[in-house]
PDB file of N, CA and C in Angstrom:
ATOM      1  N   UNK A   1     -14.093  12.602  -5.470  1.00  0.00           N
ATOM      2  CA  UNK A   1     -12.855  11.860  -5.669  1.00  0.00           C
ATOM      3  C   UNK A   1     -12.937  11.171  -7.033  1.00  0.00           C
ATOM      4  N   UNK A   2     -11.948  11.559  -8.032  1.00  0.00           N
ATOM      5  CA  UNK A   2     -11.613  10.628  -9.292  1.00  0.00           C
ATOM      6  C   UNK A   2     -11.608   9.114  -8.924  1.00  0.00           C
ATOM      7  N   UNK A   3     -11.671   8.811 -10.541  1.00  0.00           N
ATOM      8  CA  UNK A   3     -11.412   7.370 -10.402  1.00  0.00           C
ATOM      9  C   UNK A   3      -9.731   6.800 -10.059  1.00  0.00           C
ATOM     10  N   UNK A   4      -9.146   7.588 -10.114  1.00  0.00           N
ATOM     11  CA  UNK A   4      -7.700   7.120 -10.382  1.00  0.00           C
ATOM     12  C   UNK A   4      -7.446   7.094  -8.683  1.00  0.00           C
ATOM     13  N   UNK A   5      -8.090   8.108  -8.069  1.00  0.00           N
ATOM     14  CA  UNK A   5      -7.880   8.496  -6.665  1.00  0.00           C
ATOM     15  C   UNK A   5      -8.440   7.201  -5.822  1.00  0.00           C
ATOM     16  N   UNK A   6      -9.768   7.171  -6.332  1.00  0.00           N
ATOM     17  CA  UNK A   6     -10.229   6.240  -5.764  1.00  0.00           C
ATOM     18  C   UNK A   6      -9.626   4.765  -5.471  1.00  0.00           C
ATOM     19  N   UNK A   7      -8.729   4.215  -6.857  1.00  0.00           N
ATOM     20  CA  UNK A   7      -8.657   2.924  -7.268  1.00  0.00           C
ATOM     21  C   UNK A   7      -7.517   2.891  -6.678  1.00  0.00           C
ATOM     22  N   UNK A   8      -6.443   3.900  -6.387  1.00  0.00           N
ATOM     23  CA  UNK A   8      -4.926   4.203  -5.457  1.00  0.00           C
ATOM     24  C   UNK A   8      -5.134   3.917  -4.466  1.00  0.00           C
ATOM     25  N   UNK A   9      -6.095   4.469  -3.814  1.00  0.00           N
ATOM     26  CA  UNK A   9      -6.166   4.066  -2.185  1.00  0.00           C
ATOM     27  C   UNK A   9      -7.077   2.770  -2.075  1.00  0.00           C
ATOM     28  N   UNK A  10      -7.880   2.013  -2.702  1.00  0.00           N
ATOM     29  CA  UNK A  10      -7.898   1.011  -2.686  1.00  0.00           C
ATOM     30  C   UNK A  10      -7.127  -0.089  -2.860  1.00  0.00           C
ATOM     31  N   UNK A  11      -5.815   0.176  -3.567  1.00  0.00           N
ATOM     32  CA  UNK A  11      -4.635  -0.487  -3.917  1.00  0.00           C
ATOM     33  C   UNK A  11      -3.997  -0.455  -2.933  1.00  0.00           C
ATOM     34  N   UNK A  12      -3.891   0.905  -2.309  1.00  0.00           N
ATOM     35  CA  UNK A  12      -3.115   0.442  -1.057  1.00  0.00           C
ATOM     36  C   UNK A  12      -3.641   0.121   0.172  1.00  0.00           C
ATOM     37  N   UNK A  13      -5.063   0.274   0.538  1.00  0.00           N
ATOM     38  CA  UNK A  13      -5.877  -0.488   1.544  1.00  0.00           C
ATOM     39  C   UNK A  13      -5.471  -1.784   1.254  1.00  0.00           C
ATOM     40  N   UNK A  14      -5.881  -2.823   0.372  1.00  0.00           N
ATOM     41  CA  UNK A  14      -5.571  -4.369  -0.033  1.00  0.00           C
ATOM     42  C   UNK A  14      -4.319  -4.592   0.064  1.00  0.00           C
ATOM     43  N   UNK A  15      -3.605  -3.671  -0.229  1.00  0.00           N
ATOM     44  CA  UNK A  15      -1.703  -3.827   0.018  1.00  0.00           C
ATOM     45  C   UNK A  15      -1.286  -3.836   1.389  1.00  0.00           C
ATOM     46  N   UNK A  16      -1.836  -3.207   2.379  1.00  0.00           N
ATOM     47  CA  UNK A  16      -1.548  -3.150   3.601  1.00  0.00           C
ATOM     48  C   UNK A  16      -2.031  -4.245   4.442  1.00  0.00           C
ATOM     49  N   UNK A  17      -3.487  -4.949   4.029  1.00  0.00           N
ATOM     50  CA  UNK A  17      -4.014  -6.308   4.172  1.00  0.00           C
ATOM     51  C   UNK A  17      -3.037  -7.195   4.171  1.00  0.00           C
ATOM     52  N   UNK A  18      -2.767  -7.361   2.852  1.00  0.00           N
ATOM     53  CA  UNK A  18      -1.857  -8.654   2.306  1.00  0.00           C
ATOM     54  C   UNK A  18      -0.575  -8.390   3.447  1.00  0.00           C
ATOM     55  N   UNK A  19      -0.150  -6.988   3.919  1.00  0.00           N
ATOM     56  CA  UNK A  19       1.182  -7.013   4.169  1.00  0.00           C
ATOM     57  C   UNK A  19       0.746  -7.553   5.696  1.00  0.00           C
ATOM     58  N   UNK A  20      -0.439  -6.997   5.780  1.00  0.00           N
ATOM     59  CA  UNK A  20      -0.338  -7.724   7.917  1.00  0.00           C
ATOM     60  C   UNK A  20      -0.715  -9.459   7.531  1.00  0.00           C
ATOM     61  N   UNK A  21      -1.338  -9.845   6.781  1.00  0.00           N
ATOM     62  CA  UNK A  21      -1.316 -10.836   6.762  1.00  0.00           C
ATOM     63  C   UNK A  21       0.160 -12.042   6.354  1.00  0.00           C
ATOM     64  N   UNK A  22       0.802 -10.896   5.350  1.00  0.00           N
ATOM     65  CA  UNK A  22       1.487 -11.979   5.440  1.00  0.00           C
ATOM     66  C   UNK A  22       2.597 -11.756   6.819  1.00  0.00           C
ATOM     67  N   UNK A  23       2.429 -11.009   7.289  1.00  0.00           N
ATOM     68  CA  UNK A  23       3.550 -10.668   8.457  1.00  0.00           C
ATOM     69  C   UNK A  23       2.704 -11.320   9.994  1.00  0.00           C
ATOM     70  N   UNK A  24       1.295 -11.554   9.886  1.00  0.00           N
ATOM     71  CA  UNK A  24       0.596 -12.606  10.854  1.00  0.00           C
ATOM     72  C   UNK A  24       1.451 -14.115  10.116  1.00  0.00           C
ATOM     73  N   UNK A  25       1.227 -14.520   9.442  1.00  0.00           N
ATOM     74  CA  UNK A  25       2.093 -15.776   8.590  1.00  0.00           C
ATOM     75  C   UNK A  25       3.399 -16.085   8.799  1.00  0.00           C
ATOM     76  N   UNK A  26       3.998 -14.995   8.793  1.00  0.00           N
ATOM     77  CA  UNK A  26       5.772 -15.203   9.032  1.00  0.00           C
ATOM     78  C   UNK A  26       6.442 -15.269   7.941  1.00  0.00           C
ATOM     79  N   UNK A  27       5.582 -14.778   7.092  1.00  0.00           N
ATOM     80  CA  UNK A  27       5.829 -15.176   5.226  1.00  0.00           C
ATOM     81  C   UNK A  27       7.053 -13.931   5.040  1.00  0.00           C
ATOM     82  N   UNK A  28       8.326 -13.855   5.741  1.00  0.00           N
ATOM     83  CA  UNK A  28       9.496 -12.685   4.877  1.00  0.00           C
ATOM     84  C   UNK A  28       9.507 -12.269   3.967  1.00  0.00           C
ATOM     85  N   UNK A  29       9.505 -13.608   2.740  1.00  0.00           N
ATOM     86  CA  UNK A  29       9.469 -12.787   1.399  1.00  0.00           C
ATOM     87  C   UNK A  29       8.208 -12.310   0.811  1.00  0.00           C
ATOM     88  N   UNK A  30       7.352 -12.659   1.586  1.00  0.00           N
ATOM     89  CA  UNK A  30       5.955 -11.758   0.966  1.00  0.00           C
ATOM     90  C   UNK A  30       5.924 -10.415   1.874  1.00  0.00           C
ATOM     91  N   UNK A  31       6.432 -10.057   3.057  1.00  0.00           N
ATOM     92  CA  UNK A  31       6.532  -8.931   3.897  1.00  0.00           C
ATOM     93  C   UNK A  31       7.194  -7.933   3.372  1.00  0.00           C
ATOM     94  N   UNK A  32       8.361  -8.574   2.468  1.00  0.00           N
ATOM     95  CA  UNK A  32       8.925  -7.378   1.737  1.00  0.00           C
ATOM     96  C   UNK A  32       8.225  -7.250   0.108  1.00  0.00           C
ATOM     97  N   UNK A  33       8.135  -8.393  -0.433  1.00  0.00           N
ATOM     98  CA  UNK A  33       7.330  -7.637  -1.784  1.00  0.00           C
ATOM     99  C   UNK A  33       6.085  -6.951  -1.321  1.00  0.00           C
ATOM    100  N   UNK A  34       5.484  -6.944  -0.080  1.00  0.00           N
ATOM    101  CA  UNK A  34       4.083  -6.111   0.223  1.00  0.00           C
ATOM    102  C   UNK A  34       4.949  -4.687   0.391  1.00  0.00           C
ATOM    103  N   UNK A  35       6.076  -4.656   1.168  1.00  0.00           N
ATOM    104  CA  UNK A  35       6.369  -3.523   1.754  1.00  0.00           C
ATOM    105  C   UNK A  35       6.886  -2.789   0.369  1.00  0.00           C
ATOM    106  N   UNK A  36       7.470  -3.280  -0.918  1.00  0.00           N
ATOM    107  CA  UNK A  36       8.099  -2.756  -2.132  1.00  0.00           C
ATOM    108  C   UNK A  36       6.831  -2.008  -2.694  1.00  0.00           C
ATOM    109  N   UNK A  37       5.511  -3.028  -2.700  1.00  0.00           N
ATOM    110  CA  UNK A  37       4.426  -2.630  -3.457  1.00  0.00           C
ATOM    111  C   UNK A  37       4.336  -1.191  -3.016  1.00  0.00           C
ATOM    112  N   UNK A  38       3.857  -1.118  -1.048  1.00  0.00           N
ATOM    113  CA  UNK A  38       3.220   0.082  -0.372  1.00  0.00           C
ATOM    114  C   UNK A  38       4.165   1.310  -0.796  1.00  0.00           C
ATOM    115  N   UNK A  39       5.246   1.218  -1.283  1.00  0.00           N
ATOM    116  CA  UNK A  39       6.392   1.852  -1.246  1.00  0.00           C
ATOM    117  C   UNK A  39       6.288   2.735  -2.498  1.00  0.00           C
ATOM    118  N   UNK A  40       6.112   1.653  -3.417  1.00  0.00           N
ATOM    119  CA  UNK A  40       5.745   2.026  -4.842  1.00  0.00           C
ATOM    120  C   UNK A  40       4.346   2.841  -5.365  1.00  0.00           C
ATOM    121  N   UNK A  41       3.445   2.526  -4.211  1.00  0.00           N
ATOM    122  CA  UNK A  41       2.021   3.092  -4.237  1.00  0.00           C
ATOM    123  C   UNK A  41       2.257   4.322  -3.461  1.00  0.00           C
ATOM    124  N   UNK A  42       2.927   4.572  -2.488  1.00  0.00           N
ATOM    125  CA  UNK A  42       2.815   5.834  -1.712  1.00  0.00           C
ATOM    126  C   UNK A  42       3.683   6.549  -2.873  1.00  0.00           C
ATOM    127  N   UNK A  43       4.541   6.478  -3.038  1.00  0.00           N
ATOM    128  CA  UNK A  43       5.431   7.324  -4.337  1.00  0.00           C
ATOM    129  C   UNK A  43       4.354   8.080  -4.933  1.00  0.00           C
ATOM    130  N   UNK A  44       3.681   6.993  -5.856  1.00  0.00           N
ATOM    131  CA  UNK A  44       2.677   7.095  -7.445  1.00  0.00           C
ATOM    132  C   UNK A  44       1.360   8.437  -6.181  1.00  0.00           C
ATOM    133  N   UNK A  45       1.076   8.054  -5.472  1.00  0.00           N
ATOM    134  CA  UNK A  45       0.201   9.161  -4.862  1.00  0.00           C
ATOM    135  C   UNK A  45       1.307  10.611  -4.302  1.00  0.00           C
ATOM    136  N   UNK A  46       1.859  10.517  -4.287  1.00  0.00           N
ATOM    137  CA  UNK A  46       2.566  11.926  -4.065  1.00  0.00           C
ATOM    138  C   UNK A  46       2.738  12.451  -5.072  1.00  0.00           C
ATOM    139  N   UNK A  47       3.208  11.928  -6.146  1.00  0.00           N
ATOM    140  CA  UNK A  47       3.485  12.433  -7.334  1.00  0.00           C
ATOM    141  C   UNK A  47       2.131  13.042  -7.982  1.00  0.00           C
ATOM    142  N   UNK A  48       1.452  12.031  -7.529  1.00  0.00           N
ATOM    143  CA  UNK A  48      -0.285  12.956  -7.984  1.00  0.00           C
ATOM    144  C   UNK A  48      -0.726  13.879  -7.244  1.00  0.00           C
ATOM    145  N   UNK A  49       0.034  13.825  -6.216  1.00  0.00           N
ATOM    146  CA  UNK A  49      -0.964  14.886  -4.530  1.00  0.00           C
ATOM    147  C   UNK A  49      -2.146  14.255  -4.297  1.00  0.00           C
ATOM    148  N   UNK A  50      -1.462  13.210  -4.104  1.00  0.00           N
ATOM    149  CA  UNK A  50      -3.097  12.133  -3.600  1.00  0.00           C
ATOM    150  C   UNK A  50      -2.534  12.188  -1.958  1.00  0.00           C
ATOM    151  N   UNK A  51      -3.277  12.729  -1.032  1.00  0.00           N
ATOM    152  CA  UNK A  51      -3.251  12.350   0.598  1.00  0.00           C
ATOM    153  C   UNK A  51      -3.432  10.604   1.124  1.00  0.00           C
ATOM    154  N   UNK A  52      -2.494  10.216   1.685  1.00  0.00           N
ATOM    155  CA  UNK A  52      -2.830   8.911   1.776  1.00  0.00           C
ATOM    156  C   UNK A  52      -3.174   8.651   3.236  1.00  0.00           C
ATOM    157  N   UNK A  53      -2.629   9.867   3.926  1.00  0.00           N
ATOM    158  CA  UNK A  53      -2.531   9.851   5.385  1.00  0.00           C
ATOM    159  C   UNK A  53      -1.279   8.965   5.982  1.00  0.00           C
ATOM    160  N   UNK A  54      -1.278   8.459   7.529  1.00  0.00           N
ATOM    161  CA  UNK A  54       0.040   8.212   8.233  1.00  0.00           C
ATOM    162  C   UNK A  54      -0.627   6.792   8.186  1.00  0.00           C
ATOM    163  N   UNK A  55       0.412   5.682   7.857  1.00  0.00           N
ATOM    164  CA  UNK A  55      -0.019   4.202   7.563  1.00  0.00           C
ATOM    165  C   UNK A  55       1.118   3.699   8.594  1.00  0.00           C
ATOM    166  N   UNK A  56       1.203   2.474   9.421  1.00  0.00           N
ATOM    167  CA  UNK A  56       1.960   2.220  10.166  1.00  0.00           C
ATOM    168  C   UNK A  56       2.822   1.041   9.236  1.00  0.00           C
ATOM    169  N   UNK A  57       3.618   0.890   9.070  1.00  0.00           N
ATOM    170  CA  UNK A  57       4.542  -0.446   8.050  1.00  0.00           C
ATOM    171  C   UNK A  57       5.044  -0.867   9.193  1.00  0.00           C
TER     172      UNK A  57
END
């Protein structure tokens, strides 16, 4: 696995963190800038043919 591969799915492991956490919190507007980020990261890996697998949002 590249570095670029690598550092994507680590971006979106920590993105999916932040998003249950802030959705344990009740934090709305951080639930949706997490959910814009995951959104924006699953894109950028398709466009590469990076497999990210099935993530639950």
């Amino acid at each position: 696995m590249d570095a670029f591969t690598t550092g994507l799915l680590q971006r979106i492991k920590t993105t999916e963190s932040d998003l249950s956490r802030a959705r344990d919190e009740g934090d709305e507007f951080l639930v949706d800038v997490e959910l814009g980020e995951l959104d924006d990261l699953h894109r950028l890996a398709a466009e590469h043919g990076v497999e990210v697998g099935v993530f639950s949002l």
